[in-house]
Protein backbone atom coordinates (compact mmCIF):
# COMPACT_ATOMS: atom_id res chain seq x y z
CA UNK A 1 0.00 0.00 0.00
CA UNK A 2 1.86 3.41 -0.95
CA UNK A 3 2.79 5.62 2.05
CA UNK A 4 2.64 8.74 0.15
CA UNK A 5 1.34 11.89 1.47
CA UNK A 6 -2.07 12.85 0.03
CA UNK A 7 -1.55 16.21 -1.99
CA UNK A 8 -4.09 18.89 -3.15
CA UNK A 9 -5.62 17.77 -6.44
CA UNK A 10 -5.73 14.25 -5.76
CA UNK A 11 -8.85 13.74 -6.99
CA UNK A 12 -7.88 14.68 -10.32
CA UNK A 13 -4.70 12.69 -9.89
CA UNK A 14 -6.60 9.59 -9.15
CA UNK A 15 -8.30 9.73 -12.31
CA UNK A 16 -5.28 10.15 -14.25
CA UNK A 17 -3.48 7.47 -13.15
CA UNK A 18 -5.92 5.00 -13.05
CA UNK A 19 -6.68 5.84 -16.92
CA UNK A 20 -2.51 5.46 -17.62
CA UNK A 21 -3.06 1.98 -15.44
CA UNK A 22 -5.72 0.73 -17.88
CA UNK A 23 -4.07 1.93 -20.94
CA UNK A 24 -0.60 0.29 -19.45
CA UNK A 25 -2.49 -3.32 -19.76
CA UNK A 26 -5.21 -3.86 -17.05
CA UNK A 27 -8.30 -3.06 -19.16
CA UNK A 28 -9.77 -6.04 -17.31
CA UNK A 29 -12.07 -6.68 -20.65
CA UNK A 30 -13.40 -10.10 -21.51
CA UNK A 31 -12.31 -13.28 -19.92
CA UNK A 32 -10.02 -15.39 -19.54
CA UNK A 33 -8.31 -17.44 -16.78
CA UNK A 34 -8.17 -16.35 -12.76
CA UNK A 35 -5.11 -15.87 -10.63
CA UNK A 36 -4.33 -18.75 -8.54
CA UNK A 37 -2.79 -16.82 -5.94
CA UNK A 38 -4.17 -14.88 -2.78
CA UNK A 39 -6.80 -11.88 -2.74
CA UNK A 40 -5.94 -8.83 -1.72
CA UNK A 41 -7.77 -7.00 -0.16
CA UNK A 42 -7.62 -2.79 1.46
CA UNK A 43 -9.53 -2.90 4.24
CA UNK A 44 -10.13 -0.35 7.07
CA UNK A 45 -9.11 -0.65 10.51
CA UNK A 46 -11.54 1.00 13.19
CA UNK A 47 -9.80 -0.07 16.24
CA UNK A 48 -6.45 0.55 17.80
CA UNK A 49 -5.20 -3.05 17.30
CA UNK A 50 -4.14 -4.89 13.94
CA UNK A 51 -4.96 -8.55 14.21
CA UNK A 52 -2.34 -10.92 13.37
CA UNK A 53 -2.12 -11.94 9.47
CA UNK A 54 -2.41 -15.84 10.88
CA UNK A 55 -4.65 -15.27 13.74
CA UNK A 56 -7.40 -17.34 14.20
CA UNK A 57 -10.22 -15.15 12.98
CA UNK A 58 -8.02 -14.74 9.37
CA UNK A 59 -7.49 -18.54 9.31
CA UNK A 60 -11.28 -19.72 10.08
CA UNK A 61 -11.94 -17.17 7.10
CA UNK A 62 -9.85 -18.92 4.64
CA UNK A 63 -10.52 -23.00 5.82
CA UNK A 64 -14.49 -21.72 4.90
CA UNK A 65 -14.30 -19.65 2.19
CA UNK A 66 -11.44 -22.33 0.78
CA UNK A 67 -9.19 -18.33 -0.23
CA UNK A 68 -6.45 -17.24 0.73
CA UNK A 69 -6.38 -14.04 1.07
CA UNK A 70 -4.13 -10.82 2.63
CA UNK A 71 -5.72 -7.91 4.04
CA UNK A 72 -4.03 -4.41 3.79
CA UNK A 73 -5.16 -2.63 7.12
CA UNK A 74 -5.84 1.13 6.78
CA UNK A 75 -6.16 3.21 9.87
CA UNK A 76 -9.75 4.61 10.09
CA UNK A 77 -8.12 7.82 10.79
CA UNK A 78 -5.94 8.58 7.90
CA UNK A 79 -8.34 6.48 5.52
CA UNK A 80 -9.43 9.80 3.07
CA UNK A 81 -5.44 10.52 3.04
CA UNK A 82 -3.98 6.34 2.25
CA UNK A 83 -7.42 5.01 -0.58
CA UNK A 84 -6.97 9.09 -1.92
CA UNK A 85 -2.81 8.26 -2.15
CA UNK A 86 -3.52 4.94 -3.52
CA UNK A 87 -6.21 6.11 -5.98
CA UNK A 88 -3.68 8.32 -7.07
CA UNK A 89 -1.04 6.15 -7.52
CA UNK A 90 -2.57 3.33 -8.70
CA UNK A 91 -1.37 0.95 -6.33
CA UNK A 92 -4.76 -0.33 -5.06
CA UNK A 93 -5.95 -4.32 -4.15
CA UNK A 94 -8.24 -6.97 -5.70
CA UNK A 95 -10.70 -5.36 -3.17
CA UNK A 96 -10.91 -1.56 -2.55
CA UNK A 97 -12.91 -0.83 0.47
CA UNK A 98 -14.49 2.40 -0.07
CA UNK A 99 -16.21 4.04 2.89
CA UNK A 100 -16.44 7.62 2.67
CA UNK A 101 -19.17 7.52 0.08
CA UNK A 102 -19.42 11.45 -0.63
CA UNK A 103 -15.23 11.79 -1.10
CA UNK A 104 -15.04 13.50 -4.69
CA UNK A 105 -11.79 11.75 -5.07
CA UNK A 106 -13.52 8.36 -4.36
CA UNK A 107 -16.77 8.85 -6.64
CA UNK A 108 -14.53 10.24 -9.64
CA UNK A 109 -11.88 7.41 -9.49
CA UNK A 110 -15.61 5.13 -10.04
CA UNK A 111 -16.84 7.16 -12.52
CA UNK A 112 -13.59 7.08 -14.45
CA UNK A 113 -14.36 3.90 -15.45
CA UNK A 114 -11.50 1.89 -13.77
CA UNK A 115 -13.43 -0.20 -11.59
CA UNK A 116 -15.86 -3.31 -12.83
CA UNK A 117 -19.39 -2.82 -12.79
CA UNK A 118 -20.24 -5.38 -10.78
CA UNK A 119 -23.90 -6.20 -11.55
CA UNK A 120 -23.80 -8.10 -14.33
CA UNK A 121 -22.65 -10.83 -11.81
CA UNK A 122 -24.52 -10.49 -9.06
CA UNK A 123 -27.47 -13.26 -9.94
CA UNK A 124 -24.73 -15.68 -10.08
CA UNK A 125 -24.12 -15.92 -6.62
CA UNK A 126 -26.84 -16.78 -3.50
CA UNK A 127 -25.82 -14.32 -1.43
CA UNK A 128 -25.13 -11.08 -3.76
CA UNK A 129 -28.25 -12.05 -5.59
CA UNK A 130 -30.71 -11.01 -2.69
CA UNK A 131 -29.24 -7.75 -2.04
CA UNK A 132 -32.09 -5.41 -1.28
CA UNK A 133 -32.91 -3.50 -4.56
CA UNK A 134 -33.02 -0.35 -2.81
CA UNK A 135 -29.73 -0.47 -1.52
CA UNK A 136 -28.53 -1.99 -5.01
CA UNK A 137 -29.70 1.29 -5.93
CA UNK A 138 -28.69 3.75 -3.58
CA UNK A 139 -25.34 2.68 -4.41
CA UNK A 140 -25.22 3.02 -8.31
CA UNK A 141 -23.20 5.86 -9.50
CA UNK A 142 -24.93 7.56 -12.42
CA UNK A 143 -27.13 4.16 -13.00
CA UNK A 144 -24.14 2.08 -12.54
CA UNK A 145 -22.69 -0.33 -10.10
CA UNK A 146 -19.12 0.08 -9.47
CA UNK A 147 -18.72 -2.25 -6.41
CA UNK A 148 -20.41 -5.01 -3.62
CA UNK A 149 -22.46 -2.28 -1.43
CA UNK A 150 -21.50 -2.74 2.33
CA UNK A 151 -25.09 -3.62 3.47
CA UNK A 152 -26.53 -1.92 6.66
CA UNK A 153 -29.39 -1.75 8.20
CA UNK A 154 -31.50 1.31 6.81
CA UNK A 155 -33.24 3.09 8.84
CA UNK A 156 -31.82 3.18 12.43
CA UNK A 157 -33.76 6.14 13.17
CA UNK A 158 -36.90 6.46 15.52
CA UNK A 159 -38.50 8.44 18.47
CA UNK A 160 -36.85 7.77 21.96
CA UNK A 161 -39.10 8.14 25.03
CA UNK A 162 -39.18 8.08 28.97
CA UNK A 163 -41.66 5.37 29.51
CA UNK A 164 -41.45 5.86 33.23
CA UNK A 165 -42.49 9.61 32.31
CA UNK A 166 -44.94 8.45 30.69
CA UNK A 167 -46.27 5.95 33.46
CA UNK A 168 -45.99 8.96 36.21
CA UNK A 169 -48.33 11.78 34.20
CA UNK A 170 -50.38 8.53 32.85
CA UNK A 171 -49.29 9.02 29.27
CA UNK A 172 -49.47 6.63 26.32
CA UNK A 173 -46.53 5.77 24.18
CA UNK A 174 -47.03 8.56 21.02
CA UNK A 175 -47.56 7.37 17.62
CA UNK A 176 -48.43 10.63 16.02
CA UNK A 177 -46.73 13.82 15.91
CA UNK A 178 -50.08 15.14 17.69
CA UNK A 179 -49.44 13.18 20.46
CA UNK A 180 -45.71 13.13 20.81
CA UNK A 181 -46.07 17.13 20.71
CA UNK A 182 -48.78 16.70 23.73
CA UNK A 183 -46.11 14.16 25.29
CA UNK A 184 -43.09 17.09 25.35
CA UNK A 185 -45.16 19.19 26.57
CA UNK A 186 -46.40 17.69 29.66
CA UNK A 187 -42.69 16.70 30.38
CA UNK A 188 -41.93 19.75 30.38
CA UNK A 189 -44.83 20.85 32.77
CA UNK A 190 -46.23 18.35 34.68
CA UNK A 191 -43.34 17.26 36.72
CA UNK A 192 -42.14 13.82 35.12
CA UNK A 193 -39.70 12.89 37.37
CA UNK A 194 -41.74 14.36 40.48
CA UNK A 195 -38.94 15.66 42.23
CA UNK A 196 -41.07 19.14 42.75
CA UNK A 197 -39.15 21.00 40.58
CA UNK A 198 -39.24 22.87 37.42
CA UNK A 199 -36.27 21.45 35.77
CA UNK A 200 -37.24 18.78 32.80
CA UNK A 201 -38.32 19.30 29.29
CA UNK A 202 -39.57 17.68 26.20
CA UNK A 203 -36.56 16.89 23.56
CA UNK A 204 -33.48 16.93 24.12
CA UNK A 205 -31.85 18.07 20.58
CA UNK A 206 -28.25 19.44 19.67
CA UNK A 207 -26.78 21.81 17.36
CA UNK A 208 -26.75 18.96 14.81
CA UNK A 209 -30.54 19.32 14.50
CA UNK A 210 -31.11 20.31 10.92
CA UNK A 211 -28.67 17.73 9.84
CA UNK A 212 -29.43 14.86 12.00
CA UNK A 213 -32.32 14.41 14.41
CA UNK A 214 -35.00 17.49 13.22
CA UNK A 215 -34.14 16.39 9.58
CA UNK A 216 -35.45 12.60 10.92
CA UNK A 217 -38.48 14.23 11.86
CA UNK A 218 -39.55 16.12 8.72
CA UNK A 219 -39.49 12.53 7.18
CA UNK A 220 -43.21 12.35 9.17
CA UNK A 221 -44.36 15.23 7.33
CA UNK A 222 -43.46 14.03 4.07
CA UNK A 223 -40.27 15.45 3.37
CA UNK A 224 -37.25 13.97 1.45
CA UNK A 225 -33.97 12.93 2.74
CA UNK A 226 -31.89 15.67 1.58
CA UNK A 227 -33.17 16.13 -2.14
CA UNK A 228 -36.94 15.01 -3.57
CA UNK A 229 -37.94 14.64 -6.68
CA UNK A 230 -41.82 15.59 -7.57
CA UNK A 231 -44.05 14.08 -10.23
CA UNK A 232 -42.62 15.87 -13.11
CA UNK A 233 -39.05 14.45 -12.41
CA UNK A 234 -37.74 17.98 -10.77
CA UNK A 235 -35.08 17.94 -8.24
CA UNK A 236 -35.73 19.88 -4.86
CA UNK A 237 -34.06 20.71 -2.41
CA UNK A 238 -35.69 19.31 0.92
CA UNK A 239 -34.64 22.12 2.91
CA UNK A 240 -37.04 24.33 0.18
CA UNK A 241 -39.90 21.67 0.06
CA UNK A 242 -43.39 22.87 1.96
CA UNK A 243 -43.27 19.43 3.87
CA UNK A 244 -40.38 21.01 5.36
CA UNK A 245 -41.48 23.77 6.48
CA UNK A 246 -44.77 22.50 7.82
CA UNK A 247 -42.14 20.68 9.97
CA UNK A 248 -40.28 23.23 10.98
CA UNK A 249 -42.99 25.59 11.91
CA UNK A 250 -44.54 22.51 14.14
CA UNK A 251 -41.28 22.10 15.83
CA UNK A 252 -40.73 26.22 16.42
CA UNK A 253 -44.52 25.48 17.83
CA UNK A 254 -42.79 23.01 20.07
CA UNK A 255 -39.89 24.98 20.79
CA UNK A 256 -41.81 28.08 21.96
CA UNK A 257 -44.07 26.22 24.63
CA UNK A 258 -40.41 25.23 26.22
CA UNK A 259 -40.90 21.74 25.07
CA UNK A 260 -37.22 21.39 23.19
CA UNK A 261 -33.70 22.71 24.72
CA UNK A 262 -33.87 26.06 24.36
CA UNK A 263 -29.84 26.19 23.88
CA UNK A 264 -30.27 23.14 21.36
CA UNK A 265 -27.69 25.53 18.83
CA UNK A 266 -25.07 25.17 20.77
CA UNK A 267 -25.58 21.78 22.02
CA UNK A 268 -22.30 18.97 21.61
CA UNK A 269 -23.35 15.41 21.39
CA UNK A 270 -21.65 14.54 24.23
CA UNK A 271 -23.08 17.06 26.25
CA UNK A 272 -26.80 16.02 24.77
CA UNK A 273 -25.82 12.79 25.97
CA UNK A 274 -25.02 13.71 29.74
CA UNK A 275 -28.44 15.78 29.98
CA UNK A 276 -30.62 12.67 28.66
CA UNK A 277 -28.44 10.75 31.48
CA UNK A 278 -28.97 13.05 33.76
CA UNK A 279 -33.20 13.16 33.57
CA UNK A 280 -33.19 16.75 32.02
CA UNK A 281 -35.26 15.79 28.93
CA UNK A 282 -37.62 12.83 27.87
CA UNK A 283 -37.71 12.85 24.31
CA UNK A 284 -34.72 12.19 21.73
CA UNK A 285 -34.88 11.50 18.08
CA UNK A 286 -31.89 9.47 17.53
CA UNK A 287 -30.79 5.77 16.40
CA UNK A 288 -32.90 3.52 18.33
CA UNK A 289 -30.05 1.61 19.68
CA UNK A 290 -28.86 4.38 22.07
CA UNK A 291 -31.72 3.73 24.41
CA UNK A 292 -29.00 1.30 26.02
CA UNK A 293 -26.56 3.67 25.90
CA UNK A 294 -28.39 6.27 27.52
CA UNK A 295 -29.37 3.78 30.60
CA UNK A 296 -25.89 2.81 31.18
CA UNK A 297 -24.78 6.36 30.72
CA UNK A 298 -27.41 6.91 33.96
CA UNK A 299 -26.70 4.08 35.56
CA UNK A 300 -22.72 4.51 35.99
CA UNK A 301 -24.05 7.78 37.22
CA UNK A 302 -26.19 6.84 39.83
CA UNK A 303 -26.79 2.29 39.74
CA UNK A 304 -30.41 3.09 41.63
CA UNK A 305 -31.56 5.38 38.39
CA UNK A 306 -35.27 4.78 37.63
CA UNK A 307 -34.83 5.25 33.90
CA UNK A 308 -37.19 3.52 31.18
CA UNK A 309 -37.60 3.85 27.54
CA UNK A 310 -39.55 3.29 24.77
CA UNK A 311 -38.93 2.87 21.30
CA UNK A 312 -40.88 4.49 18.68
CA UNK A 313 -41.01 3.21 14.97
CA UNK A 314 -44.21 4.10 13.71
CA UNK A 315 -44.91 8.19 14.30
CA UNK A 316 -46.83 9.22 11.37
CA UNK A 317 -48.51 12.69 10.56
CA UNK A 318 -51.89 13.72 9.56
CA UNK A 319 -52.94 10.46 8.45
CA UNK A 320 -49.85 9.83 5.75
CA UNK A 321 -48.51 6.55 5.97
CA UNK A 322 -45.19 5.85 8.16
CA UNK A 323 -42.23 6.78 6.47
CA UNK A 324 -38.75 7.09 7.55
CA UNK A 325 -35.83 8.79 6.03
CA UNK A 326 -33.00 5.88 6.38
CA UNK A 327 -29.80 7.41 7.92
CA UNK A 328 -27.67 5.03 6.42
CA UNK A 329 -27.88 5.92 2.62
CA UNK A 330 -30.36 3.48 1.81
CA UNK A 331 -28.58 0.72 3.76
CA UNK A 332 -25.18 1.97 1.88
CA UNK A 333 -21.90 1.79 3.45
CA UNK A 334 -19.85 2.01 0.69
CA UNK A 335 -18.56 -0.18 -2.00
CA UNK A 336 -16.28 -3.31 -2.43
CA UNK A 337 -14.74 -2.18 -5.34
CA UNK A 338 -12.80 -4.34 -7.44
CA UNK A 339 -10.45 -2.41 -9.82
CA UNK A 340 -9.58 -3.43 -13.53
CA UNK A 341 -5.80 -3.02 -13.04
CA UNK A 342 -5.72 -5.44 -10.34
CA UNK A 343 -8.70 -8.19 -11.17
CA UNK A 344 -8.10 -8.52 -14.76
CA UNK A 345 -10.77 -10.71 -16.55
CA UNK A 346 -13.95 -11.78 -15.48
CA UNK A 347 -12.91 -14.90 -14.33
CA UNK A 348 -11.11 -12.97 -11.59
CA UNK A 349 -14.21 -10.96 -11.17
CA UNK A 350 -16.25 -14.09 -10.48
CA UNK A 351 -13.38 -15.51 -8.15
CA UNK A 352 -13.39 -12.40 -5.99
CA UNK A 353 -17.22 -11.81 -6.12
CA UNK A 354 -17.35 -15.52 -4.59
CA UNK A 355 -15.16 -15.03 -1.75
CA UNK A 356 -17.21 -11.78 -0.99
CA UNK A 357 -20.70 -13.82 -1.53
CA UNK A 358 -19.06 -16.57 1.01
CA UNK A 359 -18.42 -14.04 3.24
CA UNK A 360 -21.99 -13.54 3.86
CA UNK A 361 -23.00 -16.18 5.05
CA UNK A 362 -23.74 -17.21 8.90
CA UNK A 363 -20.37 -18.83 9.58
CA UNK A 364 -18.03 -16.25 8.40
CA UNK A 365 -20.13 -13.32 9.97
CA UNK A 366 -20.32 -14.60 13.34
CA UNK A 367 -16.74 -15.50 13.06
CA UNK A 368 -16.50 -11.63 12.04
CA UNK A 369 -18.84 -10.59 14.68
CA UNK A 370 -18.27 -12.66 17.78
CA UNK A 371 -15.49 -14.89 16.88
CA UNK A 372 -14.59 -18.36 17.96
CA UNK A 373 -17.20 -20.09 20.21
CA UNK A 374 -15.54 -21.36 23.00
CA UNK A 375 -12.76 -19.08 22.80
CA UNK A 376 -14.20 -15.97 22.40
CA UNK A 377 -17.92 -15.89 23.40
CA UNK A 378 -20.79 -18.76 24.68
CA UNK A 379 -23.84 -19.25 23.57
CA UNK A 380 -26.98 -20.01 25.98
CA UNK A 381 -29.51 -22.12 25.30
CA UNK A 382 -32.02 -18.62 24.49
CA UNK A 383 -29.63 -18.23 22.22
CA UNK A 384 -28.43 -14.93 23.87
CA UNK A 385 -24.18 -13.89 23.05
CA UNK A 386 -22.14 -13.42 25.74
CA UNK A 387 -18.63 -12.42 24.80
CA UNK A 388 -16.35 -14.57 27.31
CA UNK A 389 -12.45 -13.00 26.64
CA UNK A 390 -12.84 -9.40 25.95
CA UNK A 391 -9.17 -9.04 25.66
CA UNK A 392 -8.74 -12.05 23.00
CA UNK A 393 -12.40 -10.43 21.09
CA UNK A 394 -11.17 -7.04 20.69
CA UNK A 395 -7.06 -8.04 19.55
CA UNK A 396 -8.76 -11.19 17.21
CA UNK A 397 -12.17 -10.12 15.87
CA UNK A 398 -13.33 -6.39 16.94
CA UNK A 399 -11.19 -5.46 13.46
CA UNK A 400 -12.98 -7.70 11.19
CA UNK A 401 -16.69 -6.63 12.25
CA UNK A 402 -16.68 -3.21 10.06
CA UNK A 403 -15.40 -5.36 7.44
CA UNK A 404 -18.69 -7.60 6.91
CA UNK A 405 -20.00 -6.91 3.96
CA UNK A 406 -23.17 -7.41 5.19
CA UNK A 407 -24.45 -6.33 8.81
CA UNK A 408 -28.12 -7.72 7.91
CA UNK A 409 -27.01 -11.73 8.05
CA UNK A 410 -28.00 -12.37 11.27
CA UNK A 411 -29.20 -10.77 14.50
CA UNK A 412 -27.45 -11.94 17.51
CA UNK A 413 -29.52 -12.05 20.91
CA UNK A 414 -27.63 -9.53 23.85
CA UNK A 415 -28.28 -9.83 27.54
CA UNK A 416 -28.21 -6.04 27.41
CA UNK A 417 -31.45 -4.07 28.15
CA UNK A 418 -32.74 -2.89 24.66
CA UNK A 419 -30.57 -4.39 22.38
CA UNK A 420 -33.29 -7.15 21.04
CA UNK A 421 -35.83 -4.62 20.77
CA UNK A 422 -34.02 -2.20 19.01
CA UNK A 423 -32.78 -4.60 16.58
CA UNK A 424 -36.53 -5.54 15.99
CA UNK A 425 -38.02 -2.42 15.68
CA UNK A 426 -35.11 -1.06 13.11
CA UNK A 427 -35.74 -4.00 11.14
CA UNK A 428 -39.48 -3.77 11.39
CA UNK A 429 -39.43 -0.08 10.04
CA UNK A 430 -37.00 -0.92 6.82
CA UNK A 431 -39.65 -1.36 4.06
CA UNK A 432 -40.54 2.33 5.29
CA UNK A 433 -37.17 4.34 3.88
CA UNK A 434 -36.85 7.01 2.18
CA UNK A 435 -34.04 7.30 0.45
CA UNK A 436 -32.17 10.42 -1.33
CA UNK A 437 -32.59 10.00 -4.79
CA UNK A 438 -29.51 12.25 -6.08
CA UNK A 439 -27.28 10.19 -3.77
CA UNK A 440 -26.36 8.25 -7.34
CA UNK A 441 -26.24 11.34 -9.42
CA UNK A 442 -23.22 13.36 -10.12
CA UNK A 443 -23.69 17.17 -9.69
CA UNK A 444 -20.35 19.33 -10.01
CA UNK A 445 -21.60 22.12 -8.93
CA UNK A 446 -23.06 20.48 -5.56
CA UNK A 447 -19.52 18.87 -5.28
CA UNK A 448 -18.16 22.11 -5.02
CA UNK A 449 -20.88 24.60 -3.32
CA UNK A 450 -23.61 22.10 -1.70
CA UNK A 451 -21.77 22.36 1.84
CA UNK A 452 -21.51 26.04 1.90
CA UNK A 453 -25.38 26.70 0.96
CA UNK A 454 -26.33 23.38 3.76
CA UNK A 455 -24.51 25.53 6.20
CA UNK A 456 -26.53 28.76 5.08
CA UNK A 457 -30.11 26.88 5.24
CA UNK A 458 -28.93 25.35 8.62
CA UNK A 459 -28.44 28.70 10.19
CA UNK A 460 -31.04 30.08 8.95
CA UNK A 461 -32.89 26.81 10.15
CA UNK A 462 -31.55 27.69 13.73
CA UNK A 463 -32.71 31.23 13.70
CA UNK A 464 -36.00 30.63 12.56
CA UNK A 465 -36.84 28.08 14.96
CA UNK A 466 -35.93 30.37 18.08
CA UNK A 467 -37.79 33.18 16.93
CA UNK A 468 -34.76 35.58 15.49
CA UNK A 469 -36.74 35.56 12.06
CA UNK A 470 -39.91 34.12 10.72
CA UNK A 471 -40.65 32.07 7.64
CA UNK A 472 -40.49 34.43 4.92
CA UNK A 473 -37.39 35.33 6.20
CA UNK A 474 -36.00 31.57 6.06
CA UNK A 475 -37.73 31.99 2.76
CA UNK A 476 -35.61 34.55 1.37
CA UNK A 477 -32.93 32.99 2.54
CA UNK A 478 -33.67 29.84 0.11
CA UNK A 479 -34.43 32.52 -2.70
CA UNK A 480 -31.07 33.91 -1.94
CA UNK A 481 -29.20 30.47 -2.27
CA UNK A 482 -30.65 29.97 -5.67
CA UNK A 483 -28.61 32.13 -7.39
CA UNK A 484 -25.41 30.83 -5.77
CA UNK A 485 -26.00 27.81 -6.81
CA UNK A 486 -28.71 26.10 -5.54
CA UNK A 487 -30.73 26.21 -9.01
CA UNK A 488 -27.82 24.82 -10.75
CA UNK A 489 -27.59 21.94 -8.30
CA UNK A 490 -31.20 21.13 -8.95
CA UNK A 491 -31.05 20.88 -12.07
CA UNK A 492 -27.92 19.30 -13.05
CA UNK A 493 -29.58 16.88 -10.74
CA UNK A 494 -32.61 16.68 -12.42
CA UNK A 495 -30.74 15.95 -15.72
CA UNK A 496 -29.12 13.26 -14.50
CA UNK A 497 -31.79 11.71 -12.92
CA UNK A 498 -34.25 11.75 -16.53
CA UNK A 499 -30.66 10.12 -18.23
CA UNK A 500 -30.20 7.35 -15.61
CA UNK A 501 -34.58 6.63 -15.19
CA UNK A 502 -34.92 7.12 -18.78
């Protein structure tokens, strides 16, 4: 794997060279013979510790998938730098792990053609072949498919609530945004935790809001996940749609009654965390896996903590049917890419698209997820997962888990208070997603302005919803971004779209 530093203009670099690589031989066109030797394979590293090349994880993973194969560990935090240096260079694996999906050095290096497009293949294998269509999707770039998509789970995203709140003031769990409005309200002035004081409130939200858990919300009312695109085929904006802004002006509506932080701008996540913790809100919109997170946040705080929650996966609005704007990308993680100057015919292709599909099934991903039964977790007879040697799990699997290329194979019961039910509920709401539909589509002049004009709409976001300007204002605003940009993004969007959906 090259060491060199990642310089400014690498993403036009990476193009370059990977052309000169095809032109130099690896065109990777027609068939042909595979390589009898090992896969390689760039893979990144999200934990401090690199596992041994023959530990036991690595050599369960070869005696079942019958491959050899060498993984090239890269460092979670210099990843942009080492795939951008590599893309540059040329010097890349049988298997590219690609994880920062939005990089503009990543998605032109696809788009430049050096990669195979894997779909063709797909129906060949058991695995690949039921790969949820909207994630199949979700990951095309400009209609085509330029690596395995890391599957996730896609829509993580629900409504997080104090049932014990709820059981003091004699509440019901809220399933509309009617009633979860009523719910903030009364925690914010009937006393929840009956301690006699006037110190609780509804949500708990962070400065993150427009981007992360208000954005989850406007899903309710109908709006898109980042971009929609209306009946005609037009590109918007979701940040310009009415749904929107019906959302927004319910949540300032919210806001004003005292039932969300009112310093939610300035908010960290760590410090939302510590407040939920600590009993100063009820309400969080947030992956619905924290709940445990939250309790044990509480509970190293105080073990006696009277702290219950329930998870929300249906909240609907007006009537409309549930929908859920998937925080994942559409169950996207990224792409096993396989380039053409390293897997050369489509024999290879095959060969490395089978070790992948193998790699997906229930042996290899609970060797990737728990490890070695008997060495590194039991089993009960509930079926509940108990890891055993936390030392041996995190130095011999822990590295291997964010490799899966599928987190969907297999749900794994936990002794741990919410796990099961959050895993149940996320799954439940899946056939619910909405999805982004430009997250496919090219758009140069969103690659260079669209973060710029987001920050713009999220501040003006923020000042609308604590009264420092009203709608029209937010309005102008969105007029004003047009004509920096915003138009341009739309429709160079909305071209692409017609071209790839005919």
């Amino acid at each position: 794997m090259s060491k060199q530093t990642f310089v400014k203009g690498a993403a036009a670099a990476a193009v370059t060279a990977l052309a000169l690589t095809a032109c130099s031989g690896g065109s990777g066109d027609g068939g042909g013979e595979a390589d009898d030797g090992p896969i390689t394979w760039m893979a990144m590293l999200h934990t401090p510790v690199t596992p041994d090349a023959d530990g036991p994880i690595h050599t369960a993973l070869e005696e079942y998938t019958g491959q050899e194969f060498d993984i090239q560990w890269v460092p979670d935090a210099s990843k942009e730098e080492k795939i951008n240096s590599a893309l540059a260079s040329g010097e890349l694996a049988d298997i590219v792990s690609l994880t920062v999906t939005d990089s503009t050095t990543v998605r032109q290096a696809l788009g430049a053609g050096q990669f195979w497009d894997v779909e063709p293949f797909l129906s060949e294998f058991p695995n690949l072949s039921k790969i949820d269509p909207q994630t199949i999707e979700a990951a095309k770039l400009d209609g085509t498919l330029y690596g395995v998509p890391f599957q996730k789970i896609k829509t993580r995203y629900g409504v997080v609530v104090r049932q014990d709140w709820l059981d003091n003031l004699g509440l019901e769990v809220p399933h509309t945004i009617e009633d979860l409005e009523k719910v903030a309200v009364a925690f914010t002035n009937d006393d929840p935790d009956g301690n006699g004081k006037d110190d609780t409130t509804g949500f708990i939200d962070r400065e993150e809001s427009f981007l992360v858990g208000f954005r989850s919300l406007t899903g309710y009312f109908g709006a898109g996940d980042k971009f929609s695109v209306d009946d005609s085929g037009q590109v918007h904006a979701a940040f310009t749609t009415d749904e929107f802004k019906d959302a927004m002006e319910w949540y300032r509506g919210v806001y004003e009654q005292g039932a969300v932080n009112q310093e939610f701008v300035t908010v960290q996540k760590t410090n939302q965390q510590d407040a939920i913790a600590q009993g100063k809100g009820g309400i969080v919109v947030t992956g619905l896996f924290e709940a445990k997170n939250y309790l044990a946040l509480a509970e190293s705080a105080d073990p006696k903590t009277p702290m219950k929650w329930a998870l929300v996966n249906d909240i609907t609005y007006d009537g409309q049917p549930h929908r859920i704007i998937s925080d994942t990308g559409g169950g996207m993680g990224g792409w096993l890419a396989l380039p053409k100057s390293e897997v050369k015919n489509e024999d290879e292709v095959r060969k490395v698209l089978g070790f992948i599909d193998k790699l997906i099934d229930e042996e290899p991903y609970t060797l990737m997820t728990n490890g070695i039964e008997g060495t590194h977790y039991e089993e009960d007879a509930e079926g509940v997962v108990t890891i055993t040697d936390q030392t041996a799990w995190e130095q011999d699997v822990q590295p291997y888990s964010s490799s899966r290329p599928s987190e969907k194979v297999k749900t794994f019961k936990s002794s741990t208070p919410y796990v099961d039910e959050a895993n149940e509920k996320m799954a439940e709401q899946e056939p619910d997603a909405v999805v982004n539909p430009t997250q496919s589509l090219t758009s140069e002049t969103f690659d260079r302005q669209w973060s710029t004009l987001e920050d713009r709409a999220m501040d003006a976001y923020n000042r609308y919803l604590t009264g420092q300007i009203e709608m029209a204002d937010y309005e102008a605003v969105v007029e004003d971004l047009r004509g920096q940009g915003l138009d341009d993004i739309e429709q160079e969007f909305t071209d692409a779209y017609a071209e790839v959906n005919g």
